[in-house]
N, C-alpha and C. Protein backbone atom coordinates (compact mmCIF):
# COMPACT_ATOMS: atom_id res chain seq x y z
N UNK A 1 0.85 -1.17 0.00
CA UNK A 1 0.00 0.00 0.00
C UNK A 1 0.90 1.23 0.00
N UNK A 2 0.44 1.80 -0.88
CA UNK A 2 1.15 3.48 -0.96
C UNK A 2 0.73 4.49 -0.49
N UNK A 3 1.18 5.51 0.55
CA UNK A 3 0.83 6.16 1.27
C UNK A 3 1.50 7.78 0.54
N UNK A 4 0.92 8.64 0.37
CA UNK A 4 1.25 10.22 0.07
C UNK A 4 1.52 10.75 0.90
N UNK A 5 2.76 11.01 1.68
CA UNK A 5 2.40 11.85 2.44
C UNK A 5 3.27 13.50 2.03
N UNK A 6 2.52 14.24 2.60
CA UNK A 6 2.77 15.48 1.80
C UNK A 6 4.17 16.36 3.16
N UNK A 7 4.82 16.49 2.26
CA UNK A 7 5.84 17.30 2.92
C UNK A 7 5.84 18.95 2.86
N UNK A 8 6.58 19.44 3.96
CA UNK A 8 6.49 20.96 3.68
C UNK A 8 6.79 21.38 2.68
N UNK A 9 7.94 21.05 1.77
CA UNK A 9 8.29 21.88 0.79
C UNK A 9 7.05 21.35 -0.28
N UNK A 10 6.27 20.67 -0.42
CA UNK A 10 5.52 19.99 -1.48
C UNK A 10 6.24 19.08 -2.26
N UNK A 11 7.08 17.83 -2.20
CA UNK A 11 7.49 17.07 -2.84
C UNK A 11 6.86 15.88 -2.41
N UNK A 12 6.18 14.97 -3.30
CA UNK A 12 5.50 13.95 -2.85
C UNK A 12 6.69 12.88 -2.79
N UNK A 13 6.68 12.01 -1.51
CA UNK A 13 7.17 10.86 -1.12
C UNK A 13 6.48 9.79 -1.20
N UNK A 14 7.14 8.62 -1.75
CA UNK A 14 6.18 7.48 -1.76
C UNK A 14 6.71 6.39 -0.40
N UNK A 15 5.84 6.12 1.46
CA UNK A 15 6.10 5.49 1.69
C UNK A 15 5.75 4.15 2.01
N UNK A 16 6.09 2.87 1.80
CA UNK A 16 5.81 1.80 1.50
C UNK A 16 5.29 0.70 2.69
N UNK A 17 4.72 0.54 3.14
CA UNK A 17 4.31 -0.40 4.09
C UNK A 17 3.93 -1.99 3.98
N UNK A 18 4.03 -3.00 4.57
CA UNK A 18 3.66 -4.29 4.20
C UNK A 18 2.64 -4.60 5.17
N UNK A 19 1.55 -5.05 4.50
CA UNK A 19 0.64 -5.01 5.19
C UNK A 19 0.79 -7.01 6.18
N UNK A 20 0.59 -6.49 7.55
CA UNK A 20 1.50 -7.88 8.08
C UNK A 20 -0.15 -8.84 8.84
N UNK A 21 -1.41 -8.13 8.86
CA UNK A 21 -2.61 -8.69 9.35
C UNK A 21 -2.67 -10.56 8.68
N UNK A 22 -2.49 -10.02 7.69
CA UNK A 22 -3.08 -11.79 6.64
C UNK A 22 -1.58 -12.74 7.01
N UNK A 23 -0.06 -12.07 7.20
CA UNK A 23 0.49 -12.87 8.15
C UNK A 23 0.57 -13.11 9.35
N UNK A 24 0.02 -12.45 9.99
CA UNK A 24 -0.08 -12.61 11.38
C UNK A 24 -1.41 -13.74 11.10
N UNK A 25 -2.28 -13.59 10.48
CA UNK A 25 -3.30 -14.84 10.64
C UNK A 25 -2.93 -16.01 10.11
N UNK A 26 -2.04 -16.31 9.22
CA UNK A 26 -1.69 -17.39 8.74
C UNK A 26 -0.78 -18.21 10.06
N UNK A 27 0.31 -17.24 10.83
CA UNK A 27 0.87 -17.62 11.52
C UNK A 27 0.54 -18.41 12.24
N UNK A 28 -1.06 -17.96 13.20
CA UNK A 28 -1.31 -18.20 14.29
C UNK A 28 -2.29 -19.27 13.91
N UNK A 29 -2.66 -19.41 12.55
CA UNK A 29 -3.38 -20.96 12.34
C UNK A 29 -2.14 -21.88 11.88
N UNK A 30 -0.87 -22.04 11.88
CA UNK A 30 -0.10 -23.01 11.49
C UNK A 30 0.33 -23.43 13.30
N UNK A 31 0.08 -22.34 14.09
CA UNK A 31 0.76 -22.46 15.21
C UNK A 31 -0.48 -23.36 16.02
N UNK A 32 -1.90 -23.14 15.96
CA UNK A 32 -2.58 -23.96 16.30
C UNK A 32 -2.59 -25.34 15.78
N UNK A 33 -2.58 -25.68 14.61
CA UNK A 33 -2.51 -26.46 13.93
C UNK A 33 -1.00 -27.55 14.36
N UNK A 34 -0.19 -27.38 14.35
CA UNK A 34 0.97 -27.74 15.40
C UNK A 34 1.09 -27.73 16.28
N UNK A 35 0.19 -27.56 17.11
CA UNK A 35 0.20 -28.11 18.52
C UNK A 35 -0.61 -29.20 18.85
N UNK A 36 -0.29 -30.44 19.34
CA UNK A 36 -0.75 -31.35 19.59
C UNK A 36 -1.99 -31.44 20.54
N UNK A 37 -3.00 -32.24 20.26
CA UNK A 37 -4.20 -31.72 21.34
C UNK A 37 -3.66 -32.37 22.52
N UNK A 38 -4.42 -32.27 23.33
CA UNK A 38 -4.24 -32.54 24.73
C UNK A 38 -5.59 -33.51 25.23
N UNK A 39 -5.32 -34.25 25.66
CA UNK A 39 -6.51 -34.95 25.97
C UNK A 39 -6.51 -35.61 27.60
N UNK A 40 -6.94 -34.94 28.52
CA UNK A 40 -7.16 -35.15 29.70
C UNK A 40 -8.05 -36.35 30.02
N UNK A 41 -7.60 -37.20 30.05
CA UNK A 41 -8.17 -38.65 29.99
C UNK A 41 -7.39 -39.53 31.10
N UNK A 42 -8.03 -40.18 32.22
CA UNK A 42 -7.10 -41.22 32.85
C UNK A 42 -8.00 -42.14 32.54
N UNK A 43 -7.14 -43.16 32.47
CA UNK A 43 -7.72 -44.33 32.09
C UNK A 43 -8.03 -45.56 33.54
N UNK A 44 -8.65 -45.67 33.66
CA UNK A 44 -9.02 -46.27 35.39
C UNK A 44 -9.69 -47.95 34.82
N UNK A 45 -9.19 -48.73 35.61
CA UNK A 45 -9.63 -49.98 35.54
C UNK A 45 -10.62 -50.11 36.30
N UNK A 46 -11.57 -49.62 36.01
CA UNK A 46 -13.04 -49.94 37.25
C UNK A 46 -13.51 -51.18 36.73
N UNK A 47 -13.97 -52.38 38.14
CA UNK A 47 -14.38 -53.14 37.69
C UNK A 47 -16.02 -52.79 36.55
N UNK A 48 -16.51 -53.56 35.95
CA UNK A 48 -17.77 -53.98 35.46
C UNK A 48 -18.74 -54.38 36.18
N UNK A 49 -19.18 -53.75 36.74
CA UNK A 49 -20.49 -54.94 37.77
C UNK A 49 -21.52 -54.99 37.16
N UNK A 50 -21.76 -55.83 37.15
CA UNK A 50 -23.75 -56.76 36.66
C UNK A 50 -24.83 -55.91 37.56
N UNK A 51 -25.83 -55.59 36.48
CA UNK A 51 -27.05 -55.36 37.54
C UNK A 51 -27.38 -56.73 38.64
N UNK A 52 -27.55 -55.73 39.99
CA UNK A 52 -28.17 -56.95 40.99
C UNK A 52 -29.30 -57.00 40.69
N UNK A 53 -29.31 -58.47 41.39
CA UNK A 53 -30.79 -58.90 40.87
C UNK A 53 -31.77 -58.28 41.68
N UNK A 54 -32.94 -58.57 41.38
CA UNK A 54 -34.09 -57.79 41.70
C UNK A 54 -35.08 -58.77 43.00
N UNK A 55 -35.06 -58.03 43.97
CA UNK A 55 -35.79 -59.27 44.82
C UNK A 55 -37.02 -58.46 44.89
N UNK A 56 -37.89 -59.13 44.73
CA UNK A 56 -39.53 -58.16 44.83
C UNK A 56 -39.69 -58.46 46.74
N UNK A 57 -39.93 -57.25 47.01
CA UNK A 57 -40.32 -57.01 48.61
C UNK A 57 -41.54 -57.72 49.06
N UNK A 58 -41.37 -58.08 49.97
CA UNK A 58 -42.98 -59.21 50.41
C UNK A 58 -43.77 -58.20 51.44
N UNK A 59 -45.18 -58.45 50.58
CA UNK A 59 -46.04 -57.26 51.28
C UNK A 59 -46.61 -57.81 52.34
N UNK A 60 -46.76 -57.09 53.81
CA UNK A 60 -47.43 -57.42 54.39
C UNK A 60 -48.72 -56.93 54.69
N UNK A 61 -49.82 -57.11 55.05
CA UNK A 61 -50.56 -56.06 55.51
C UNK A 61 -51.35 -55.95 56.74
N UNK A 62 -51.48 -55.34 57.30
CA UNK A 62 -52.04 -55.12 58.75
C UNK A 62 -53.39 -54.07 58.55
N UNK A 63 -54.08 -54.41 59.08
CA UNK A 63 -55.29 -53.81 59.22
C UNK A 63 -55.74 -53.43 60.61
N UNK A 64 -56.25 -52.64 60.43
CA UNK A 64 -56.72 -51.85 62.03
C UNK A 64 -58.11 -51.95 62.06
N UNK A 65 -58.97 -52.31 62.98
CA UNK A 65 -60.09 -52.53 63.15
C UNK A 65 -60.58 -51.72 64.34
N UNK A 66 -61.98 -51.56 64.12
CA UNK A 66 -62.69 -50.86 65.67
C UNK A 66 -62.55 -51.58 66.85
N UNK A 67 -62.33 -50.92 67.86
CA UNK A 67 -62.45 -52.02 69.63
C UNK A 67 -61.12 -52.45 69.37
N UNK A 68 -60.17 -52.12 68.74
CA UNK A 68 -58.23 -52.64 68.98
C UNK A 68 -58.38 -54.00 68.24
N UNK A 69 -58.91 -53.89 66.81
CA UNK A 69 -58.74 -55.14 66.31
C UNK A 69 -58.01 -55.26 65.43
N UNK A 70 -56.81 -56.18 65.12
CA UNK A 70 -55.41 -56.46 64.14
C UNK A 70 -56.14 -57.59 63.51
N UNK A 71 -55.46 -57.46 62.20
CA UNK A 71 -55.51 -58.31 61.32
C UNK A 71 -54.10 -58.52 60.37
N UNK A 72 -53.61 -59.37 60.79
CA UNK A 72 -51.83 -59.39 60.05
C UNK A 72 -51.93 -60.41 59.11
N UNK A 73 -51.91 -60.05 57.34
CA UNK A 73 -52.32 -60.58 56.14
C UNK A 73 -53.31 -61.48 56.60
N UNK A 74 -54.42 -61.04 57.09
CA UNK A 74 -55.83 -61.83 56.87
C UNK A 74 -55.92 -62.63 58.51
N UNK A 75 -54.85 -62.77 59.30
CA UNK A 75 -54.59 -63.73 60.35
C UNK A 75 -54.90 -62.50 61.94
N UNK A 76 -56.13 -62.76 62.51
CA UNK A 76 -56.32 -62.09 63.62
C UNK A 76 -55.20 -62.09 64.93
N UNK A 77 -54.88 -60.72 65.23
CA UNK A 77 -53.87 -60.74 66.51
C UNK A 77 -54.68 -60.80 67.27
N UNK A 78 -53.77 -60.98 68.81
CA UNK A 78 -54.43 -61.15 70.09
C UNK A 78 -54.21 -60.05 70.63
N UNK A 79 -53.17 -59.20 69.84
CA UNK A 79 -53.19 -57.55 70.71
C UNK A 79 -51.73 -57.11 70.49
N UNK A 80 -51.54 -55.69 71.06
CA UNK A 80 -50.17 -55.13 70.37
C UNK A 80 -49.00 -55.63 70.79
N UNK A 81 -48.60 -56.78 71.45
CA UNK A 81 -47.45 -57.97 71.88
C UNK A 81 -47.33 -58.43 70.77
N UNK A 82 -48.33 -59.04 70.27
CA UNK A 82 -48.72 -60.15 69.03
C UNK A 82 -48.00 -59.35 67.43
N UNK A 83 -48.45 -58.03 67.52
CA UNK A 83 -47.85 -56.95 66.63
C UNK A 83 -46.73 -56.73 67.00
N UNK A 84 -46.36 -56.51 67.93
CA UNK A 84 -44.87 -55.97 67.76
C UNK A 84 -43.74 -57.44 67.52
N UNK A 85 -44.25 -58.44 68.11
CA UNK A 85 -43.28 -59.58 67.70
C UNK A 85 -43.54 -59.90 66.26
N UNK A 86 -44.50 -59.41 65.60
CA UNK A 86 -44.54 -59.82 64.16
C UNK A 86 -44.37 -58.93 63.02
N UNK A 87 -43.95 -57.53 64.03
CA UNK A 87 -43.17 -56.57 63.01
C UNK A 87 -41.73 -56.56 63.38
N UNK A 88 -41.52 -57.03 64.02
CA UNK A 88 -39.86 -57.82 64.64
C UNK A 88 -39.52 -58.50 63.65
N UNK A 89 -40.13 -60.25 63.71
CA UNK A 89 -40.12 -60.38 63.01
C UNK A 89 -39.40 -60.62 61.26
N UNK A 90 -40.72 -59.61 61.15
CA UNK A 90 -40.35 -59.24 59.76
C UNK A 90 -39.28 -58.27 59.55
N UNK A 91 -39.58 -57.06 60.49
CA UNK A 91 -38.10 -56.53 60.27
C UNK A 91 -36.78 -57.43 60.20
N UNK A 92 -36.75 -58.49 60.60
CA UNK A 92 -35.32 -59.55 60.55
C UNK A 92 -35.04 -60.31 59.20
N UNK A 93 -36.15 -60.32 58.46
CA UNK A 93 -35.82 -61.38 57.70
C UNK A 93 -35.00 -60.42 56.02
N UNK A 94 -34.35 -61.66 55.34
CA UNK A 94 -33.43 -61.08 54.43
C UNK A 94 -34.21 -60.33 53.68
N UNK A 95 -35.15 -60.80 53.18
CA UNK A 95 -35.73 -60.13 52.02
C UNK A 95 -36.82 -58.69 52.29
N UNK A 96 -36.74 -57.91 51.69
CA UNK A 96 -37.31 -56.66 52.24
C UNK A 96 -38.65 -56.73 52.52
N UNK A 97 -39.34 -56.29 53.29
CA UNK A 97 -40.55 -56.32 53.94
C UNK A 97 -41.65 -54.78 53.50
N UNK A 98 -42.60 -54.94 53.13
CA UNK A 98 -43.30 -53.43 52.99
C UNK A 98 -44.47 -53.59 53.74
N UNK A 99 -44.59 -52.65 54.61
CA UNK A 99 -45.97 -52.77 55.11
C UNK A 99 -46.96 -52.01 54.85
N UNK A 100 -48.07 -52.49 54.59
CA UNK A 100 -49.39 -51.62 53.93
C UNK A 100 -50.27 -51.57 55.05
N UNK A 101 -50.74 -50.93 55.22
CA UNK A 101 -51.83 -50.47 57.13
C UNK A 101 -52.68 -49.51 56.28
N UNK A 102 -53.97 -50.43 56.54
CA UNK A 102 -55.10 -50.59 56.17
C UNK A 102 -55.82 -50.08 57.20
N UNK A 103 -56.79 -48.92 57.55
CA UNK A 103 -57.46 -48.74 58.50
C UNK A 103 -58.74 -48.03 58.32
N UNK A 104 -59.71 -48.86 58.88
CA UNK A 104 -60.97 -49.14 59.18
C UNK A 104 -61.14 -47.03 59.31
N UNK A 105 -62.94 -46.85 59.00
CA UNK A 105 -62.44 -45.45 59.27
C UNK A 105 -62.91 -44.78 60.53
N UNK A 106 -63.86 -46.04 61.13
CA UNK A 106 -64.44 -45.52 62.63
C UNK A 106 -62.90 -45.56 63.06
N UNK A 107 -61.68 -45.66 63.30
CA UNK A 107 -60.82 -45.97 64.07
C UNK A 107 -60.46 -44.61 64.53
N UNK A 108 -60.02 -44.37 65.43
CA UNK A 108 -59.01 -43.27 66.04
C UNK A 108 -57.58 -43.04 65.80
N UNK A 109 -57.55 -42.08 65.37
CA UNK A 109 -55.83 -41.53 64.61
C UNK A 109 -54.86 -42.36 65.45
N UNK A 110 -55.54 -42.22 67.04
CA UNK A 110 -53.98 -42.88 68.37
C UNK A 110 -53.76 -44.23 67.89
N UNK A 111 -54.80 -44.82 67.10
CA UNK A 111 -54.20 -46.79 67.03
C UNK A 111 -53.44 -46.57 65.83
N UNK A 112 -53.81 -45.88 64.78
CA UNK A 112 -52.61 -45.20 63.66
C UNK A 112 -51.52 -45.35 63.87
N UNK A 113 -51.20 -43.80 64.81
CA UNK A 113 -50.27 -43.60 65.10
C UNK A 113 -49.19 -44.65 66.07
N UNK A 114 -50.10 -45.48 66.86
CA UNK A 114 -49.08 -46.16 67.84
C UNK A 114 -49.14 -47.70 66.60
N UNK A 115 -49.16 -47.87 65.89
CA UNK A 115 -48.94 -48.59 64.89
C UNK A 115 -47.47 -48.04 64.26
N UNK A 116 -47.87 -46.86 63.40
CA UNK A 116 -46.66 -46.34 62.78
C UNK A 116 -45.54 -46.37 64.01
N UNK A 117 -45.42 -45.92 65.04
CA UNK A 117 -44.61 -45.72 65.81
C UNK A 117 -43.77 -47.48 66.35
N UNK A 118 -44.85 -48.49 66.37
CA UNK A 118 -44.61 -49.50 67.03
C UNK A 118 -43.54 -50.56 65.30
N UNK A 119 -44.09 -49.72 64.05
CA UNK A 119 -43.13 -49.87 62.93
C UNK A 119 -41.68 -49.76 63.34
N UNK A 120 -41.57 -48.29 63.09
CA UNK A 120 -40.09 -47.36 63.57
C UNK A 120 -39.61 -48.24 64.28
N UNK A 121 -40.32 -48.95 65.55
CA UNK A 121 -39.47 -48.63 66.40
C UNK A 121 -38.63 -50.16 66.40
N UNK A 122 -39.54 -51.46 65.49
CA UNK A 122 -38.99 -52.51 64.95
C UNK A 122 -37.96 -52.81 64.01
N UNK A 123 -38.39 -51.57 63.23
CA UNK A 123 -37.34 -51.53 62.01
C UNK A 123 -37.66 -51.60 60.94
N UNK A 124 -38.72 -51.47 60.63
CA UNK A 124 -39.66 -51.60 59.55
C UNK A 124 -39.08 -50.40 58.56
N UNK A 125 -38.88 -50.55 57.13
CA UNK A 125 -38.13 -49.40 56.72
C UNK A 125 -39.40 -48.65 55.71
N UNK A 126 -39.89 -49.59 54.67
CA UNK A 126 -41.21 -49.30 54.06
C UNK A 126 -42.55 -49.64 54.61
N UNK A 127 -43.32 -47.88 54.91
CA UNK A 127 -44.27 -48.48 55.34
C UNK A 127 -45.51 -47.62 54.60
N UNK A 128 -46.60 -48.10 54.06
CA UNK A 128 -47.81 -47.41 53.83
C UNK A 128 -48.78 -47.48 53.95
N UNK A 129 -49.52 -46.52 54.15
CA UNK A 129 -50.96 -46.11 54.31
C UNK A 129 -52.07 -46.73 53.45
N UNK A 130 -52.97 -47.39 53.06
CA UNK A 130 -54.06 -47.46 52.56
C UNK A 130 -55.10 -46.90 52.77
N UNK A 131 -55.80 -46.66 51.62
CA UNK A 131 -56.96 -46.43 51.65
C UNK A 131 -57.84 -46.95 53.06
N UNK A 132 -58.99 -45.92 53.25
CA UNK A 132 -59.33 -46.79 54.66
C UNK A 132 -60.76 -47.57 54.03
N UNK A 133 -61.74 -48.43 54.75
CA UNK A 133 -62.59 -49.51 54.05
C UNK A 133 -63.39 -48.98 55.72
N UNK A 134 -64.90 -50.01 55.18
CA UNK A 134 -66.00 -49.85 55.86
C UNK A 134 -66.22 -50.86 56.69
């Protein structure tokens, strides 16, 4: 590129410049281009594990009745001794246990509650509510 620039006395000078943008870009793509990538990778021997198998949880269910009446899967208790050794029990055994508590709706929240509580306090880990029946 030619530049005029005008001097005092008026004699035109021609000065010459190289224009260095299109090398400076060539540069800096040969310089990327030559550099090796980088790849942040460790390589870890983790074992492979298999899905575990699937054990389906055995339901139990307890029902609450009017006047303190249990019903443990269909089998009448003799009273909350009878319940707590048979949510013992079940809390012990290998395979997971769910309990479903079924309650009547004349019942009073306190046999509910000292149910849920008499769960907890066996070890019962799943426990739910049903619908209540007539």
């Amino acid at each position: 590129m030619a530049m005029m620039l005008p001097d005092g006395a008026g004699d035109d000078e021609l000065m010459v410049e190289l224009n260095t943008t299109p090398l400076i870009d060539v540069l800096l793509v040969m310089l990327i281009l030559s550099i090796p990538p980088q790849w942040h990778a460790v390589n870890m021997g983790l074992p492979v594990s298999a899905k575990p198998p699937e054990i389906k949880p055995q339901v139990i269910v307890l029902e609450i009745l009017p006047g303190d009446g249990l019903r443990w899967n269909g089998q009448a208790l003799a009273g909350h001794e009878e319940l707590q050794a048979q949510m013992a029990q079940a809390a012990g055994q290998a395979t997971p246990q769910v309990l479903h508590i079924r309650v009547h709706r004349q019942v009073a929240y306190s046999a509910v509650a000292h149910a849920l509580s008499t769960a907890q306090r066996q070890g019962l880990k799943q426990v739910a509510l049903l619908d209540g029946f007539d």
